[in-house]
ModelCIF file with pLDDT and N, C-alpha, C, O atoms, coordinates in Angstrom:
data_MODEL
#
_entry.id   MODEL 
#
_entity.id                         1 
_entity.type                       polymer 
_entity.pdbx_number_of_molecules   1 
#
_entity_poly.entity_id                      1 
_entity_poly.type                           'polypeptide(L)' 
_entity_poly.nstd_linkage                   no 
_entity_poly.nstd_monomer                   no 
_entity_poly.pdbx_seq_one_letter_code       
;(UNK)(UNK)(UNK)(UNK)(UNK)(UNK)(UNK)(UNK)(UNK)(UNK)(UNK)(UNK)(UNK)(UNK)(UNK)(UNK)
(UNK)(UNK)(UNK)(UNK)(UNK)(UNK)(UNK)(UNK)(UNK)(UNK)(UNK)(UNK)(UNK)(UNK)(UNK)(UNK)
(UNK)(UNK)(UNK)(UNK)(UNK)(UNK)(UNK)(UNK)(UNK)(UNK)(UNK)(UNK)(UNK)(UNK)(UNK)
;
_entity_poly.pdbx_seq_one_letter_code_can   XXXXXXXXXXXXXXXXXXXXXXXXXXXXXXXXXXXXXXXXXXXXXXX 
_entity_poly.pdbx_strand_id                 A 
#
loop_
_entity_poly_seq.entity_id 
_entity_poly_seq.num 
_entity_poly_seq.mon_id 
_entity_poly_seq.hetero 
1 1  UNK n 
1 2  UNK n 
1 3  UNK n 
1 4  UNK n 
1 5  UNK n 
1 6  UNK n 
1 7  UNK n 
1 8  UNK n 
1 9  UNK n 
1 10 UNK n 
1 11 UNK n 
1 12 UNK n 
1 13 UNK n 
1 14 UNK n 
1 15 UNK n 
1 16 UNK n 
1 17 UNK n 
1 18 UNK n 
1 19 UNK n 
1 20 UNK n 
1 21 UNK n 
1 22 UNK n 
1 23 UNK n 
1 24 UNK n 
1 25 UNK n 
1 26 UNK n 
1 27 UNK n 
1 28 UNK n 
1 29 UNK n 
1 30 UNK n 
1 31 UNK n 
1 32 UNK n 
1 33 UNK n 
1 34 UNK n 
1 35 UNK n 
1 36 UNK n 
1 37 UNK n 
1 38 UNK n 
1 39 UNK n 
1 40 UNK n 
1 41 UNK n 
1 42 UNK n 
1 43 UNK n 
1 44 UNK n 
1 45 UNK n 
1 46 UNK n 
1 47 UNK n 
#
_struct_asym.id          A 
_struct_asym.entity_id   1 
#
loop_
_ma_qa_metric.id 
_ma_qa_metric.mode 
_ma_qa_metric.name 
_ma_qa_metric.software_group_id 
_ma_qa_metric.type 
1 global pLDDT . pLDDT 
2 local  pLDDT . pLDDT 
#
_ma_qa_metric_global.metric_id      1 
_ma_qa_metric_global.metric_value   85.04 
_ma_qa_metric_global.model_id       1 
_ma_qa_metric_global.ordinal_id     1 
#
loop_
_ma_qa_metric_local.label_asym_id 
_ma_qa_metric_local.label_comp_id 
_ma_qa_metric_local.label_seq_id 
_ma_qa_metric_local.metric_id 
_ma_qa_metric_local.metric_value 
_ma_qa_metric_local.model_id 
_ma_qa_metric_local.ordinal_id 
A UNK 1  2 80.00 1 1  
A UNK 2  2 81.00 1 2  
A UNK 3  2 81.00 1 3  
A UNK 4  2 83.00 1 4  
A UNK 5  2 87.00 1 5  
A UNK 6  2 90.00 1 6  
A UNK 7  2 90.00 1 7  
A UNK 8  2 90.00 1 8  
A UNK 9  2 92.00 1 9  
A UNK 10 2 93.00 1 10 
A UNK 11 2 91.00 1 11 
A UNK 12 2 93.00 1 12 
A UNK 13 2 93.00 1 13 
A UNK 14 2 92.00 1 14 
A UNK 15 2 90.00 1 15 
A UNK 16 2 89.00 1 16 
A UNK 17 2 83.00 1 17 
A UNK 18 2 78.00 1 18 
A UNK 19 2 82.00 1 19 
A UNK 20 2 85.00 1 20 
A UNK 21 2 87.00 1 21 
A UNK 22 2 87.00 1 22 
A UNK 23 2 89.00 1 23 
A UNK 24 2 89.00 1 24 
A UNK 25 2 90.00 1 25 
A UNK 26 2 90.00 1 26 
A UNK 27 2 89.00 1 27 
A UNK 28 2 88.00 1 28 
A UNK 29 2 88.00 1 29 
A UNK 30 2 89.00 1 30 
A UNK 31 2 87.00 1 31 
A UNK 32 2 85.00 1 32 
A UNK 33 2 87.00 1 33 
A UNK 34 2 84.00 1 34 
A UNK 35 2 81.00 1 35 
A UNK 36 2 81.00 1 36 
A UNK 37 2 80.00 1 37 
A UNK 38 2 78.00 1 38 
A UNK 39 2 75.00 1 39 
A UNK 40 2 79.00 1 40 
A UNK 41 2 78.00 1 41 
A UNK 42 2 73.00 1 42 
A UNK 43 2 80.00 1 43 
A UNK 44 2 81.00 1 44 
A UNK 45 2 80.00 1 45 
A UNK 46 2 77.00 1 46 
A UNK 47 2 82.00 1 47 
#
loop_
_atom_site.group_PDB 
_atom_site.id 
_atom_site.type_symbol 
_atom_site.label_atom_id 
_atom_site.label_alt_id 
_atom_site.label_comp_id 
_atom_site.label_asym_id 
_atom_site.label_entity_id 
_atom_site.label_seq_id 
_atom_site.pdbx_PDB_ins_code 
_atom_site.Cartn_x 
_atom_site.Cartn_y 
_atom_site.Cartn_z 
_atom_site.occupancy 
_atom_site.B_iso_or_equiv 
_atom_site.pdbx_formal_charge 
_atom_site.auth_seq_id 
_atom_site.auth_comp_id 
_atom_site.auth_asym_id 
_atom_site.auth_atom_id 
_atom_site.pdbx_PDB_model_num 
ATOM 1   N N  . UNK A 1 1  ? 140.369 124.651 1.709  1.00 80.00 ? 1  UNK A N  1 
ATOM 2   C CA . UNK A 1 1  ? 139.798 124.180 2.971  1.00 80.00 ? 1  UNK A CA 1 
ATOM 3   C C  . UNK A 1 1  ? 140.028 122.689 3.146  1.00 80.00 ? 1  UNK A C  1 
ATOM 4   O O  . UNK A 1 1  ? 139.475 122.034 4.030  1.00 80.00 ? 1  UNK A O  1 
ATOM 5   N N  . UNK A 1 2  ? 140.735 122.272 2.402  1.00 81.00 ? 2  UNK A N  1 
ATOM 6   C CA . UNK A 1 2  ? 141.266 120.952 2.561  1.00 81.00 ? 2  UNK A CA 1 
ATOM 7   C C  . UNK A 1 2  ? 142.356 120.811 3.359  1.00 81.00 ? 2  UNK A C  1 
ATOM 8   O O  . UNK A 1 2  ? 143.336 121.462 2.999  1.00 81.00 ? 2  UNK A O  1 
ATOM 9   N N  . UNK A 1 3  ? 142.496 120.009 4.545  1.00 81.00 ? 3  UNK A N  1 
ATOM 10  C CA . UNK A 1 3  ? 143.654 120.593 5.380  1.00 81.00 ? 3  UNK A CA 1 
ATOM 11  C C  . UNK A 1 3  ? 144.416 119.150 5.400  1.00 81.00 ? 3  UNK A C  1 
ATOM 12  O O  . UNK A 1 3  ? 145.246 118.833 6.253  1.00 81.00 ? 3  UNK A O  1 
ATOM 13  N N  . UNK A 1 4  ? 143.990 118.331 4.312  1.00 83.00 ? 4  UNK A N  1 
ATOM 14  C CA . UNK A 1 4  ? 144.634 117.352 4.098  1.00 83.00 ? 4  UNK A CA 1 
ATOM 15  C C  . UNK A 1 4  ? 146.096 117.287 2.886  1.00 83.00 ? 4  UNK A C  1 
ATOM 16  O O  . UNK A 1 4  ? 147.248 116.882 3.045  1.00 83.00 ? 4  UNK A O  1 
ATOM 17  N N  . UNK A 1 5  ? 145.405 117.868 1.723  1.00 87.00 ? 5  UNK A N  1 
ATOM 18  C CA . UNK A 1 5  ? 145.977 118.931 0.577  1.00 87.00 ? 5  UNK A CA 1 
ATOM 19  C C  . UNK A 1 5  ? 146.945 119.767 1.313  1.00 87.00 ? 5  UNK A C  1 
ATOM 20  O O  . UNK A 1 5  ? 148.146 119.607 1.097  1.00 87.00 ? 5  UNK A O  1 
ATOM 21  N N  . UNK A 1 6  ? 146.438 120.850 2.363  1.00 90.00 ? 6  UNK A N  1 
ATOM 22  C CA . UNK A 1 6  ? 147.564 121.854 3.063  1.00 90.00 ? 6  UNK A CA 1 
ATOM 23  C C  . UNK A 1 6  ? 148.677 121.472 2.996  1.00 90.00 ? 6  UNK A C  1 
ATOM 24  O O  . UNK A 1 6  ? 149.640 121.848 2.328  1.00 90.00 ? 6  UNK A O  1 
ATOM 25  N N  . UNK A 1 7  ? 148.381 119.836 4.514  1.00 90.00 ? 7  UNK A N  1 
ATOM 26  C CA . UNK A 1 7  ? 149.614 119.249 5.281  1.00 90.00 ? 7  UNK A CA 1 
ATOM 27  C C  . UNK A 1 7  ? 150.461 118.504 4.381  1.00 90.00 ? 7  UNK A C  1 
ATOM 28  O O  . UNK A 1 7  ? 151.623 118.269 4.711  1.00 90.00 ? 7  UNK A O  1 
ATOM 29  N N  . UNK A 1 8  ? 149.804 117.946 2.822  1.00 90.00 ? 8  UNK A N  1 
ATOM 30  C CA . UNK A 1 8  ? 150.706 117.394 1.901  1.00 90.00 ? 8  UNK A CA 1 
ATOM 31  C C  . UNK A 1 8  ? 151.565 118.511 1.345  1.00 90.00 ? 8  UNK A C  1 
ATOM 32  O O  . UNK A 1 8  ? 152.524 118.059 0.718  1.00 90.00 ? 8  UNK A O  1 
ATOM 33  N N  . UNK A 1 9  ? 151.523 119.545 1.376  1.00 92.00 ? 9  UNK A N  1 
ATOM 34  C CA . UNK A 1 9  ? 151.788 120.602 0.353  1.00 92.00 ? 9  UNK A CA 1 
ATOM 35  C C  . UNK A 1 9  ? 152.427 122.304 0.662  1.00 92.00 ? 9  UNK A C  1 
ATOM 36  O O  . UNK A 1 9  ? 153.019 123.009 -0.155 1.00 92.00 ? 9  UNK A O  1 
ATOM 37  N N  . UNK A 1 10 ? 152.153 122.572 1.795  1.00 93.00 ? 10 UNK A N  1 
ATOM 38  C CA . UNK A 1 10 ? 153.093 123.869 2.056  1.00 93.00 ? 10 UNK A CA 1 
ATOM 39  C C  . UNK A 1 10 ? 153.616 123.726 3.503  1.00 93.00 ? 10 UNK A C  1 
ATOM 40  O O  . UNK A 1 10 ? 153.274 123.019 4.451  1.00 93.00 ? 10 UNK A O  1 
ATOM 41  N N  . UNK A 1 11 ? 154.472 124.564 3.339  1.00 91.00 ? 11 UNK A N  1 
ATOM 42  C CA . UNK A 1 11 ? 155.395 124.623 4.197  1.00 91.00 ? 11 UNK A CA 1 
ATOM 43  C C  . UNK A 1 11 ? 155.579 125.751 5.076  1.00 91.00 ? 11 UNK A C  1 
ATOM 44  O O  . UNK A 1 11 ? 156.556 125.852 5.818  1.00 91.00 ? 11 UNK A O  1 
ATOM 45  N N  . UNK A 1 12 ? 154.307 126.917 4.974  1.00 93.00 ? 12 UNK A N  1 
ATOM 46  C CA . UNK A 1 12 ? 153.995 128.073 5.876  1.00 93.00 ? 12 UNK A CA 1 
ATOM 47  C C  . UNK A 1 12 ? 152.705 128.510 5.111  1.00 93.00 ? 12 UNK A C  1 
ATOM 48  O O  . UNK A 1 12 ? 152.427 128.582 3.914  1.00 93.00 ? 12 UNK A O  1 
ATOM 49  N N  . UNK A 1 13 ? 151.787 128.867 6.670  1.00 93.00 ? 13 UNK A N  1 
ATOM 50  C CA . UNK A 1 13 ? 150.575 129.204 6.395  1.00 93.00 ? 13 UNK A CA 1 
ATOM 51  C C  . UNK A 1 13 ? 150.433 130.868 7.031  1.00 93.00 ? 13 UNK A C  1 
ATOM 52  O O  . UNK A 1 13 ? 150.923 131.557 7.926  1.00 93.00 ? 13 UNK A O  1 
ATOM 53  N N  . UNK A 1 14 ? 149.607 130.956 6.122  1.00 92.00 ? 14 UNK A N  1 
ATOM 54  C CA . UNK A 1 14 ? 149.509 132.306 6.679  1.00 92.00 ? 14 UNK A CA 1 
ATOM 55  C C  . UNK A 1 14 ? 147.445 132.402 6.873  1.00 92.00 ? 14 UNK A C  1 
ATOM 56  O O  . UNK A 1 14 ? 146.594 132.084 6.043  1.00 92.00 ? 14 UNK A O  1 
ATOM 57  N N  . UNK A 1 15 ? 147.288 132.893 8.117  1.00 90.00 ? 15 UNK A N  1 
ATOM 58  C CA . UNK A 1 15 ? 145.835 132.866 8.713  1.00 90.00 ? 15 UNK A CA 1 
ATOM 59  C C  . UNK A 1 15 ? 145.217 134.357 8.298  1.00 90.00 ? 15 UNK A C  1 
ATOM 60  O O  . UNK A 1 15 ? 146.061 135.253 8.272  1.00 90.00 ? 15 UNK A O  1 
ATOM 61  N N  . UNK A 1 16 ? 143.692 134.779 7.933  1.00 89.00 ? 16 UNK A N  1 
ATOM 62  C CA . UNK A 1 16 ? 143.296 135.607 7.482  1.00 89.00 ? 16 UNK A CA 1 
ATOM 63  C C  . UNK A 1 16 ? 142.418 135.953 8.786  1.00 89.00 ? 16 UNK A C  1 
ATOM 64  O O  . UNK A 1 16 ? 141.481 135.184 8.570  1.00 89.00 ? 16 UNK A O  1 
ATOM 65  N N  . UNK A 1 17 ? 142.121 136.538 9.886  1.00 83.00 ? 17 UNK A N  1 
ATOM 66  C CA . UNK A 1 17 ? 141.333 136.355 10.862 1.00 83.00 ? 17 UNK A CA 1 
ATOM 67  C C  . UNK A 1 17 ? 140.936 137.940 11.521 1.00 83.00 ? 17 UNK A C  1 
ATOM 68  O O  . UNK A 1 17 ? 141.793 138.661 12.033 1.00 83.00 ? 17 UNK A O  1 
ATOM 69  N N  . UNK A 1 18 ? 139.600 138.287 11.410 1.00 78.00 ? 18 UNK A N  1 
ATOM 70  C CA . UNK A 1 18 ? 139.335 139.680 11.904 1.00 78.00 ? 18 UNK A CA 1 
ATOM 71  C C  . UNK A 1 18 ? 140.090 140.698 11.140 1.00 78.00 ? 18 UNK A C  1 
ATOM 72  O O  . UNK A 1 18 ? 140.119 141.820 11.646 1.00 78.00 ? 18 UNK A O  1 
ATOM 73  N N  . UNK A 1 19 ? 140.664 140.532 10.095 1.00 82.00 ? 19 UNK A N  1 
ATOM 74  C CA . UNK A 1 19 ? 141.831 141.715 9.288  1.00 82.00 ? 19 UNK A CA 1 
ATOM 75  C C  . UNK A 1 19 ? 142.790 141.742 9.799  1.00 82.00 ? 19 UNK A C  1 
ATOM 76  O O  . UNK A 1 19 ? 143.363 142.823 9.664  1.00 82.00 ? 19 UNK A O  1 
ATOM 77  N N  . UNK A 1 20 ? 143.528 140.703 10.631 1.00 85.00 ? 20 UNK A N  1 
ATOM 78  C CA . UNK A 1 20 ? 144.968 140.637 10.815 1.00 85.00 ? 20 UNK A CA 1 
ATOM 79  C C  . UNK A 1 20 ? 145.155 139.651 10.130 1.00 85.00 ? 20 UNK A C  1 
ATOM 80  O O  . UNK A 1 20 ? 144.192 139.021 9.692  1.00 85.00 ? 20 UNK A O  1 
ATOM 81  N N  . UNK A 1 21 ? 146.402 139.294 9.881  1.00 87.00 ? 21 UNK A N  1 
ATOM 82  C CA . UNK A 1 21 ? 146.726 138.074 9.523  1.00 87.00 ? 21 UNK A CA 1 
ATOM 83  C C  . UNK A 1 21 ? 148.015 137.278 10.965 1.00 87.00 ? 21 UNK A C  1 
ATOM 84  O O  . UNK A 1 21 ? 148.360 137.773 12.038 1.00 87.00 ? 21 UNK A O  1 
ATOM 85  N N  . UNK A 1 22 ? 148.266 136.397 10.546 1.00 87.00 ? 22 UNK A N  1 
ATOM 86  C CA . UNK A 1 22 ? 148.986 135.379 11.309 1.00 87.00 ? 22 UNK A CA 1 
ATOM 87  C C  . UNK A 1 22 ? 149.837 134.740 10.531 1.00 87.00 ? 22 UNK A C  1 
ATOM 88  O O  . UNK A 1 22 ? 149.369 134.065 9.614  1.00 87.00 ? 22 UNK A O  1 
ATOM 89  N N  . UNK A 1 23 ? 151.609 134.824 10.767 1.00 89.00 ? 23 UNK A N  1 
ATOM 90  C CA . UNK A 1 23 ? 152.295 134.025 9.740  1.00 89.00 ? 23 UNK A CA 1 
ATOM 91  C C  . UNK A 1 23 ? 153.077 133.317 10.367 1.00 89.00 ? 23 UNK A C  1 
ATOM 92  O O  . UNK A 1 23 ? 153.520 133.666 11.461 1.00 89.00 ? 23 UNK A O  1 
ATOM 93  N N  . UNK A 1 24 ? 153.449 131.980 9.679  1.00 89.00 ? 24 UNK A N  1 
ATOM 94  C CA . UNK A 1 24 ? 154.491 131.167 10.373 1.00 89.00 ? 24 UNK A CA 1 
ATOM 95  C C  . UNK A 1 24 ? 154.866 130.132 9.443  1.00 89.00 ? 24 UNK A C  1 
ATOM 96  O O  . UNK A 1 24 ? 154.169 129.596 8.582  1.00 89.00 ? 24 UNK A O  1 
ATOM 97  N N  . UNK A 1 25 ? 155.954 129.952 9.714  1.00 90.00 ? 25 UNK A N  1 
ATOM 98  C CA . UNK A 1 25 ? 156.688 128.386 8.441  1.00 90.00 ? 25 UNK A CA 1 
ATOM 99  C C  . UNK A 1 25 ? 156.419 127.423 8.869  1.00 90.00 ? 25 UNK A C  1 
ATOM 100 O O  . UNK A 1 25 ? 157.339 126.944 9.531  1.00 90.00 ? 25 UNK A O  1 
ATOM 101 N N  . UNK A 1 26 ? 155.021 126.484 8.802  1.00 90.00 ? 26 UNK A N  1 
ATOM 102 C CA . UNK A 1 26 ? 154.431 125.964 9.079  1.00 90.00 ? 26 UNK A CA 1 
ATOM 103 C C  . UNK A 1 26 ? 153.256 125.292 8.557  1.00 90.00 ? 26 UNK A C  1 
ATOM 104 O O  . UNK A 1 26 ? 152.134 125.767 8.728  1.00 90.00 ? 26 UNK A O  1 
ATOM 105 N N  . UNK A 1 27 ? 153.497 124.016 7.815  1.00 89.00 ? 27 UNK A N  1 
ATOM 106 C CA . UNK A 1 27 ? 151.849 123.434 7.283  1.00 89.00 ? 27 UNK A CA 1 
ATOM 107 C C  . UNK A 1 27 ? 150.758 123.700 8.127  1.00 89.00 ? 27 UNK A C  1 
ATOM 108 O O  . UNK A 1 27 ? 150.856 124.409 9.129  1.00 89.00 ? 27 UNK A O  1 
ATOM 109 N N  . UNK A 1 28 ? 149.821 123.207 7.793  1.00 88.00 ? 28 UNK A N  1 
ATOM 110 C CA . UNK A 1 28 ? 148.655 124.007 8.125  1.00 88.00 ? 28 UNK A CA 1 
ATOM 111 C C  . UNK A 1 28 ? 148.494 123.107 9.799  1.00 88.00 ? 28 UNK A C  1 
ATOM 112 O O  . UNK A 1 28 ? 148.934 123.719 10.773 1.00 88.00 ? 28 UNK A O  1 
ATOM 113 N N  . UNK A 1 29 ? 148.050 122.106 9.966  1.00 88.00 ? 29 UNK A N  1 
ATOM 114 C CA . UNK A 1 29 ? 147.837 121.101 11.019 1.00 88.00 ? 29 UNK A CA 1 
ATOM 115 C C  . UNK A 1 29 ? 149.122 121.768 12.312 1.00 88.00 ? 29 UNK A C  1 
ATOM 116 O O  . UNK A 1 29 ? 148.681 122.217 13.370 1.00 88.00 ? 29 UNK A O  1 
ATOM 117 N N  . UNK A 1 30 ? 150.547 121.752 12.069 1.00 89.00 ? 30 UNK A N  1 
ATOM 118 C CA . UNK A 1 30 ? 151.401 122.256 12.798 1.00 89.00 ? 30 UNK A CA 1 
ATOM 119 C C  . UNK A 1 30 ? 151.006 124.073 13.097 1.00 89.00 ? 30 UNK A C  1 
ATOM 120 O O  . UNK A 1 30 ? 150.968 124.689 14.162 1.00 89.00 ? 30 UNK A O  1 
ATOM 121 N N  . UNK A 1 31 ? 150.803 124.452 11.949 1.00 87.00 ? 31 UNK A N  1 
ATOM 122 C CA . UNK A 1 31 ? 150.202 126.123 12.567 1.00 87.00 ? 31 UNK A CA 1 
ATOM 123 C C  . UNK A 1 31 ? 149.115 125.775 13.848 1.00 87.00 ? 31 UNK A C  1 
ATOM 124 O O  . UNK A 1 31 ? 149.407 125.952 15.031 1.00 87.00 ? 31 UNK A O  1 
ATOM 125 N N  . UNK A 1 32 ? 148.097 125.362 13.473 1.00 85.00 ? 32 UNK A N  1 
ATOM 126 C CA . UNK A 1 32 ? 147.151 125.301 14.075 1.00 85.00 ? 32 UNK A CA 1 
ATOM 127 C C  . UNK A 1 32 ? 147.057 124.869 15.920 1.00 85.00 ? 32 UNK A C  1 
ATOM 128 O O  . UNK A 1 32 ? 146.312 125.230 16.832 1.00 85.00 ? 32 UNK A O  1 
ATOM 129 N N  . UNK A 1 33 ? 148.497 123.717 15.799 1.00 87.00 ? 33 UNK A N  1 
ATOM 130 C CA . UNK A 1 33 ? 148.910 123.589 17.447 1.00 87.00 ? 33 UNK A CA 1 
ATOM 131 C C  . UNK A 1 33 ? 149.556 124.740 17.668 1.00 87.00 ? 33 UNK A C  1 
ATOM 132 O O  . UNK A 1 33 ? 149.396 125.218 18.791 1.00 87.00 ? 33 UNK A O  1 
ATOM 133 N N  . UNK A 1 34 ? 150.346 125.412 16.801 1.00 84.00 ? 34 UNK A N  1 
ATOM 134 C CA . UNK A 1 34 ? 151.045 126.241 17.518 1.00 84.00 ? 34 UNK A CA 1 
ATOM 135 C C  . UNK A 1 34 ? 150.675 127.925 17.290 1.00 84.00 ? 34 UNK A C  1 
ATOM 136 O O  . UNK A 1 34 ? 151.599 128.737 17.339 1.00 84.00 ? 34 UNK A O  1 
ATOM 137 N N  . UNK A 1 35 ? 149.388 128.340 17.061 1.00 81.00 ? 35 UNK A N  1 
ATOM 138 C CA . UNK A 1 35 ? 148.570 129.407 17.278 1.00 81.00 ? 35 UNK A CA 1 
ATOM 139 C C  . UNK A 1 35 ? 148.099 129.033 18.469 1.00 81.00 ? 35 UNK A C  1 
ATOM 140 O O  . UNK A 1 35 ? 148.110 129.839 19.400 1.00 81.00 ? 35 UNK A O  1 
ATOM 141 N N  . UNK A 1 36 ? 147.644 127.839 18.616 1.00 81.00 ? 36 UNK A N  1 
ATOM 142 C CA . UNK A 1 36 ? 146.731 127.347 20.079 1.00 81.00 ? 36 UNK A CA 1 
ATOM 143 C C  . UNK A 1 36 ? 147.901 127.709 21.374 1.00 81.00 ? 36 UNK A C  1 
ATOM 144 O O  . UNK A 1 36 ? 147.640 128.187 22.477 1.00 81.00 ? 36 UNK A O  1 
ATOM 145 N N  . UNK A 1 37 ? 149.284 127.297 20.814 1.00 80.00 ? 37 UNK A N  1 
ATOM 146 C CA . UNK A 1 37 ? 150.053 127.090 21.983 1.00 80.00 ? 37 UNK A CA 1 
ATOM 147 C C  . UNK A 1 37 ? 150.269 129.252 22.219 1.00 80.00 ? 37 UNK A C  1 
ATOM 148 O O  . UNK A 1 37 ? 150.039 129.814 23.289 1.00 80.00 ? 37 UNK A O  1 
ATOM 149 N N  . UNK A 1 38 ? 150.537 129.679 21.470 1.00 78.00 ? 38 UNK A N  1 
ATOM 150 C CA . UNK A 1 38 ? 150.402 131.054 21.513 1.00 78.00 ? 38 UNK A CA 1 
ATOM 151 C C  . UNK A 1 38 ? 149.598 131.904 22.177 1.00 78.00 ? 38 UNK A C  1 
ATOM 152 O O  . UNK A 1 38 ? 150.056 132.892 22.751 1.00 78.00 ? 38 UNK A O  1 
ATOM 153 N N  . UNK A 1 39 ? 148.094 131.555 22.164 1.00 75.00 ? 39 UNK A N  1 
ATOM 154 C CA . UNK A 1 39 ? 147.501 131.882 22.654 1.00 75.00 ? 39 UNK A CA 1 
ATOM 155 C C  . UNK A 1 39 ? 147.325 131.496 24.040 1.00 75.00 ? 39 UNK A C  1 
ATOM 156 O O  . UNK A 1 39 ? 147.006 132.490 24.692 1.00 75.00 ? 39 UNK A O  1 
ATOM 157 N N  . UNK A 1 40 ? 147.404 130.452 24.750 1.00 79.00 ? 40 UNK A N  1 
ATOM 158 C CA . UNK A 1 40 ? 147.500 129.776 25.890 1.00 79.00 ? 40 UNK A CA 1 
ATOM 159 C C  . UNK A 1 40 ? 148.413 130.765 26.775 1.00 79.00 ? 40 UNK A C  1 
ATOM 160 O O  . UNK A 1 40 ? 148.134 131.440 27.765 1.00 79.00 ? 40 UNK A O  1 
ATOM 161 N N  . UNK A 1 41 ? 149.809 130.569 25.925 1.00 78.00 ? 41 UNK A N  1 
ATOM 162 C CA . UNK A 1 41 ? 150.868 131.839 26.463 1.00 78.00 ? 41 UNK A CA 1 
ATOM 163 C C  . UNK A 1 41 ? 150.667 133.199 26.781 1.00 78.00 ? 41 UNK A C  1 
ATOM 164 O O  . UNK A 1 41 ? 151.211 133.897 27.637 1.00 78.00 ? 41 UNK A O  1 
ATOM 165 N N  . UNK A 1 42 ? 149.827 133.449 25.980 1.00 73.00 ? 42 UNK A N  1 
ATOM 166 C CA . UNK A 1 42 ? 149.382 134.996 25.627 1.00 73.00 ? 42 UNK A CA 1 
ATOM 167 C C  . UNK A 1 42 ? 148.780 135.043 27.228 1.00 73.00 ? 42 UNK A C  1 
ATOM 168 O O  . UNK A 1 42 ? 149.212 135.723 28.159 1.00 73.00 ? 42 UNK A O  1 
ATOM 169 N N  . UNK A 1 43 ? 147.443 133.924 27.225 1.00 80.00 ? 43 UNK A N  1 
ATOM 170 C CA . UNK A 1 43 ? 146.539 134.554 28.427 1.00 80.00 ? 43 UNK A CA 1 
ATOM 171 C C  . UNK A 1 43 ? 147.161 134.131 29.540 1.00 80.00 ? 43 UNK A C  1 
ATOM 172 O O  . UNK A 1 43 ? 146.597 134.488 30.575 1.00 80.00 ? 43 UNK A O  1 
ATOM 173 N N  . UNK A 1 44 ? 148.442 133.288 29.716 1.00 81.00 ? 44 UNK A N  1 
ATOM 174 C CA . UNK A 1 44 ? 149.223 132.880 30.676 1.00 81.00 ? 44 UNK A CA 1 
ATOM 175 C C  . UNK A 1 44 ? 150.236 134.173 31.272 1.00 81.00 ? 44 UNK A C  1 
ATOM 176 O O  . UNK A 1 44 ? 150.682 134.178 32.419 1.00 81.00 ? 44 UNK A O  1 
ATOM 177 N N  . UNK A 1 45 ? 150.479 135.183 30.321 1.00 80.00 ? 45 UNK A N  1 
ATOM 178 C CA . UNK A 1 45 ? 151.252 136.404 30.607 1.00 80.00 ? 45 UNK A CA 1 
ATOM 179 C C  . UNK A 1 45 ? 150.369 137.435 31.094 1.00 80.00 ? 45 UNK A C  1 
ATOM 180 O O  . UNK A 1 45 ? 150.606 138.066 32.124 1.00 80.00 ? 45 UNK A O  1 
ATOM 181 N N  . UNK A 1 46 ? 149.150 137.652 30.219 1.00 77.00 ? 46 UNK A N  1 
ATOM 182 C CA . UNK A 1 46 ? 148.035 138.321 30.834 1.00 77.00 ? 46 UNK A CA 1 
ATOM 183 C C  . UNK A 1 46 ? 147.424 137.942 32.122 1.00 77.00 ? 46 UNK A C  1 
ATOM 184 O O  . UNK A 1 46 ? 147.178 138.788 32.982 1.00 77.00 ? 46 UNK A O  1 
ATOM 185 N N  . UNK A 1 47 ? 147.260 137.119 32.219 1.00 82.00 ? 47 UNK A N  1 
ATOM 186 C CA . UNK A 1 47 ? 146.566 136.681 33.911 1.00 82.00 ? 47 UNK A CA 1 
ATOM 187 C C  . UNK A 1 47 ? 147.781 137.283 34.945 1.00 82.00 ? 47 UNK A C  1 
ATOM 188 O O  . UNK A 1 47 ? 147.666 137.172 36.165 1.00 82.00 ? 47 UNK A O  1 
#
């Protein structure tokens, strides 16, 4: 839960959320804009 540690240190995160998961090659800080940007899209196709 250190997302300082993360962003020094890997290079794809993978998210544990409701029993899906979420994967991408991506430190943790960069996942995190770009789940946000995903989702934005998501409800931008849905609307």
């Amino acid at each position: 839960h250190d997302k300082m540690f993360l962003d020094h240190v890997t290079n794809r995160t993978i998210e544990i959320s409701l029993g899906k998961i979420y994967d991408f090659n991506k430190p943790f800080s960069k996942f995190k804009i770009h789940r946000e940007e995903l989702r934005e899209q998501q409800l931008a196709a849905q609307k």
